[in-house]
Protein backbone atom coordinates (compact mmCIF):
# COMPACT_ATOMS: atom_id res chain seq x y z
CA UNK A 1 -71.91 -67.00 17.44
CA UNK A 2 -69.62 -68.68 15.24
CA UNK A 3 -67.98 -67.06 12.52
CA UNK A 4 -67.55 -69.62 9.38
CA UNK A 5 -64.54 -69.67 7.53
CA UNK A 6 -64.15 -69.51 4.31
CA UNK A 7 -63.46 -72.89 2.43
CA UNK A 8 -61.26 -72.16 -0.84
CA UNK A 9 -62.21 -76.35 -2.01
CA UNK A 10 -65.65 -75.32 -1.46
CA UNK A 11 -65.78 -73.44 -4.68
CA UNK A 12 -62.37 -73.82 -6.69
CA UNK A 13 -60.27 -75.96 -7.76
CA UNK A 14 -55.98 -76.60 -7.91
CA UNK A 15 -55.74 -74.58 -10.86
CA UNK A 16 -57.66 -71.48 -9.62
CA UNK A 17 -56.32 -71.86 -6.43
CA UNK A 18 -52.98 -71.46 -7.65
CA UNK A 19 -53.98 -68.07 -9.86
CA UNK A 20 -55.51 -66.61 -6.61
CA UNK A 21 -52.42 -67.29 -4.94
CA UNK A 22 -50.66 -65.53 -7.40
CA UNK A 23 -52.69 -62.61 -6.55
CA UNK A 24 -51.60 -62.15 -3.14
CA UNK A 25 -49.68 -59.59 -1.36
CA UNK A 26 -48.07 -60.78 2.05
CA UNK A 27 -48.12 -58.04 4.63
CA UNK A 28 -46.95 -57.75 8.52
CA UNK A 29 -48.06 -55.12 10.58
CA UNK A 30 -46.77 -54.11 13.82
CA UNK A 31 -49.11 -53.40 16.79
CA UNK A 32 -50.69 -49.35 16.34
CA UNK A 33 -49.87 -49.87 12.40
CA UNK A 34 -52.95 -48.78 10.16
CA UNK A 35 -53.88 -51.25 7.03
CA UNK A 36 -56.17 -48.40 6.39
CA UNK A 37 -57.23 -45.04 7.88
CA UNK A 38 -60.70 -43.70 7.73
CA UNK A 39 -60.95 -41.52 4.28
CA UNK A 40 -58.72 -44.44 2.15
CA UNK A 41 -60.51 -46.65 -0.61
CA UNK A 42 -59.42 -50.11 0.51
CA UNK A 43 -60.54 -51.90 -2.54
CA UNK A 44 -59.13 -55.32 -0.86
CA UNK A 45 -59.94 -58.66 0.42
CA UNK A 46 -58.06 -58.84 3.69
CA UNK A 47 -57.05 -62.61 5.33
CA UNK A 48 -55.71 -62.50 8.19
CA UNK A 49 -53.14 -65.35 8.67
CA UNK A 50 -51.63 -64.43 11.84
CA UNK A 51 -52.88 -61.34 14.88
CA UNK A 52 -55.42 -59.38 15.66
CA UNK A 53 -57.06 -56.05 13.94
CA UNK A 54 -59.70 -53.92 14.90
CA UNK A 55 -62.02 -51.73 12.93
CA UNK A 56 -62.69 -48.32 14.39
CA UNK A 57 -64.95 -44.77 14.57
CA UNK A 58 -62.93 -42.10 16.14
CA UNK A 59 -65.77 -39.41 16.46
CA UNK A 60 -64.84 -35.53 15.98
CA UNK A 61 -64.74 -35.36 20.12
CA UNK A 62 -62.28 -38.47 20.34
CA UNK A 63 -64.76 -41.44 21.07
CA UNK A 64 -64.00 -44.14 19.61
CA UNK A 65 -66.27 -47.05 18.97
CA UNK A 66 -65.16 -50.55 17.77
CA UNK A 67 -67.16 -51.96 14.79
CA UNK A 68 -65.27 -54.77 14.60
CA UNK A 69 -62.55 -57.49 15.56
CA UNK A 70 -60.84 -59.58 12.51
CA UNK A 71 -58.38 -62.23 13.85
CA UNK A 72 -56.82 -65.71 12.56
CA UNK A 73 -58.99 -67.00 9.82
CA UNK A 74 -60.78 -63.79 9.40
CA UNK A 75 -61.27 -63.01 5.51
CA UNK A 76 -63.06 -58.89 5.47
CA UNK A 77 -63.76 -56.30 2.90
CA UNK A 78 -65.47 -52.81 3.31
CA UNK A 79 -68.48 -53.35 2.36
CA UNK A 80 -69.85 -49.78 2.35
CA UNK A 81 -66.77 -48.92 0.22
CA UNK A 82 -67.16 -51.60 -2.27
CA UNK A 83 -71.24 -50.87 -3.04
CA UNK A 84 -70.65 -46.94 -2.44
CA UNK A 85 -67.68 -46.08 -4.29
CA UNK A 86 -67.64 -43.84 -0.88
CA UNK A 87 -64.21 -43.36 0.85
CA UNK A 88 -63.64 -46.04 4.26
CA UNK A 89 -66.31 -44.67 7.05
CA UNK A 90 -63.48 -46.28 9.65
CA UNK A 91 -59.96 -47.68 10.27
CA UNK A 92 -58.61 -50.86 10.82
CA UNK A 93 -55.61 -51.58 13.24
CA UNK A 94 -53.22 -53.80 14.07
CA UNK A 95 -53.72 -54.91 17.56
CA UNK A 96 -50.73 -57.68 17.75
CA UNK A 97 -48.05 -58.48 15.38
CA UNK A 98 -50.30 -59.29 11.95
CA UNK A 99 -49.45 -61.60 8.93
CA UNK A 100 -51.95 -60.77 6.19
CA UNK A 101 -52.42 -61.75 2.88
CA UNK A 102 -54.27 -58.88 0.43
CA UNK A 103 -56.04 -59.48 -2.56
CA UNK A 104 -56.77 -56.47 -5.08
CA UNK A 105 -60.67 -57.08 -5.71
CA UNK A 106 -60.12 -56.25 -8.73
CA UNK A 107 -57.61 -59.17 -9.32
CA UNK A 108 -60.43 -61.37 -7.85
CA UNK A 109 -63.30 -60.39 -9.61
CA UNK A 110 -61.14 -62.52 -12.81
CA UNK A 111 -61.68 -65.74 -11.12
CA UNK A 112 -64.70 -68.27 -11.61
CA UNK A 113 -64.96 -68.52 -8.19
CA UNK A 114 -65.24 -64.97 -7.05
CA UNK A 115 -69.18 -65.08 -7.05
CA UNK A 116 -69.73 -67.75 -4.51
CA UNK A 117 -66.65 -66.55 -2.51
CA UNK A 118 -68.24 -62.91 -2.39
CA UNK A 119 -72.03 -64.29 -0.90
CA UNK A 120 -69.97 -66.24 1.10
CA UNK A 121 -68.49 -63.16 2.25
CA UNK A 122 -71.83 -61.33 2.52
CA UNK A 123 -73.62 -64.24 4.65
CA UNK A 124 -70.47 -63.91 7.12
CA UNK A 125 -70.44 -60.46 7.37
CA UNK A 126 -74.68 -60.32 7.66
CA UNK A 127 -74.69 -63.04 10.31
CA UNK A 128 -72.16 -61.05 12.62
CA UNK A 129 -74.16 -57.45 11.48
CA UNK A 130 -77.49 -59.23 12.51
CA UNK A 131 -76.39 -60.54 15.54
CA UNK A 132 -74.55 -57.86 16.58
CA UNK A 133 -77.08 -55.12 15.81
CA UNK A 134 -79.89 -57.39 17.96
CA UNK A 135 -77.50 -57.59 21.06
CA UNK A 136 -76.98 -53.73 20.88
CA UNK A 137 -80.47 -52.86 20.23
CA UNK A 138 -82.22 -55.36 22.65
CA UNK A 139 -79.90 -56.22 25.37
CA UNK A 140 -78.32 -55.01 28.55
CA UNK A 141 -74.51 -54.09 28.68
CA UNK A 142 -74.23 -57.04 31.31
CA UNK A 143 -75.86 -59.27 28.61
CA UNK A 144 -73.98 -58.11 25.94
CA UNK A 145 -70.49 -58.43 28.08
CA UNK A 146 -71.76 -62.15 28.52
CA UNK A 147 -72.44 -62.72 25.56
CA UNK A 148 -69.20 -61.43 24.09
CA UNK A 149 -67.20 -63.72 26.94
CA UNK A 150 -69.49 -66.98 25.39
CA UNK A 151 -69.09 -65.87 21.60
CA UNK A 152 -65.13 -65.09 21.83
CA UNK A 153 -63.61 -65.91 24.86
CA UNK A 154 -60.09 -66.19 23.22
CA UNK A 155 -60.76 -62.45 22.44
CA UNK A 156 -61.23 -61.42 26.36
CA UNK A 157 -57.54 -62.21 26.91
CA UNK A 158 -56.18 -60.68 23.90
CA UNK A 159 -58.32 -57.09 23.93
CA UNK A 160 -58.05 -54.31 26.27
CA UNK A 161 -60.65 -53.36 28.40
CA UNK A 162 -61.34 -49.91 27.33
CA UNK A 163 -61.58 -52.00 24.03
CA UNK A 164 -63.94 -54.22 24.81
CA UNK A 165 -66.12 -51.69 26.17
CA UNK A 166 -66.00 -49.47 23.06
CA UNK A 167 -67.10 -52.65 20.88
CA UNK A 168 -70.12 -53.08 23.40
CA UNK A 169 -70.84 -49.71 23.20
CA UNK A 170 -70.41 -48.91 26.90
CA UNK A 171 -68.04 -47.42 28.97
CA UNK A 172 -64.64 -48.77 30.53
CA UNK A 173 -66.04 -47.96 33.95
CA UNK A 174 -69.76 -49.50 33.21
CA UNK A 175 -67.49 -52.70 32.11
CA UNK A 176 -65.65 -52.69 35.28
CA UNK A 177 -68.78 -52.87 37.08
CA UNK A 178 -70.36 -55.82 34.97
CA UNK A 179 -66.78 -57.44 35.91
CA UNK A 180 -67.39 -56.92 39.57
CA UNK A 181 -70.79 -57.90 39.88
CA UNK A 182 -70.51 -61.03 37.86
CA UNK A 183 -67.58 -62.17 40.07
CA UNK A 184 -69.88 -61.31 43.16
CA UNK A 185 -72.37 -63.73 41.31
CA UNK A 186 -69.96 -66.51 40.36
CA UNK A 187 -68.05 -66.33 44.29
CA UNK A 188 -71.85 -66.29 45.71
């Protein structure tokens, strides 16, 4: 699935694209480096310029499930925290050497714009929810793995394995063995 980026000329012009540039903050983060820990109220609009984040669960017993991937391009809020008012349910994480740019939503919610850039933002963030929640819900690991390699296969060299298992919702060794039988399949 493709993930559609966010066109600022779609709904703005110079002028207002010059106050929300004002707005921003630049941040790096090393690899490891939290933008924000599970319990925080990230009231932000994270792009992602440069690198790779991940959002994730680390459950009382230390399993930890990715929810998501952000990389170049990538424009995220939390969602749950925004209609909630509820503290962040997860973390997000530098995975490489980041270049963001952060936007107080607050700042945002000033411009003309903000209302078409927001349902942008929700029919993103539903497209990738829908489609991932199918895939987890109606497919096999194998299928999912494949799926994963034909949605992002940028992503495959970049992530970890134990990594991408946790964002399939499987386990590193039930990963290795999708690995091994597909290249039985593909040398076959």
């Amino acid at each position: 699935m493709d993930r559609p980026q966010f066109s600022l000329d779609r709904v703005m012009n110079e002028q207002e694209a010059e106050r929300l540039l004002s707005f921003a903050r630049s941040l790096t983060l090393a690899p490891k480096a939290c933008l924000w820990h599970a319990g925080d109220s990230p009231d932000l609009l994270i792009r992602v310029a440069q690198g790779l984040l991940r959002a994730k669960v680390v459950l009382a017993d230390g399993r930890e499930y990715i929810k998501e991937f952000y990389w170049e391009g990538d424009e995220f809020i939390d969602f749950h925290h925004l209609l909630s008012g509820e503290p962040a349910r997860y973390s997000v994480e530098a995975l490489e050497p980041c270049r963001l740019q952060l936007f107080n939503l607050s700042d945002l919610r000033t411009l003309p714009c903000w209302p078409d850039w927001y349902h942008h933002l929700l029919a993103v963030q539903l497209r990738i929810k829908e489609e991932k929640e199918l895939l987890l819900l109606t497919e096999s690991p194998q299928t999912r793995y494949q799926h994963f390699l034909q949605s992002f296969p940028a992503l495959n060299a970049r992530v970890p394995d134990h990594q991408i298992a946790a964002y399939l919702g499987i386990s590193p060794i039930s990963l290795s063995r999708i690995r091994k039988r597909l290249k039985g399949l593909n040398q076959g």
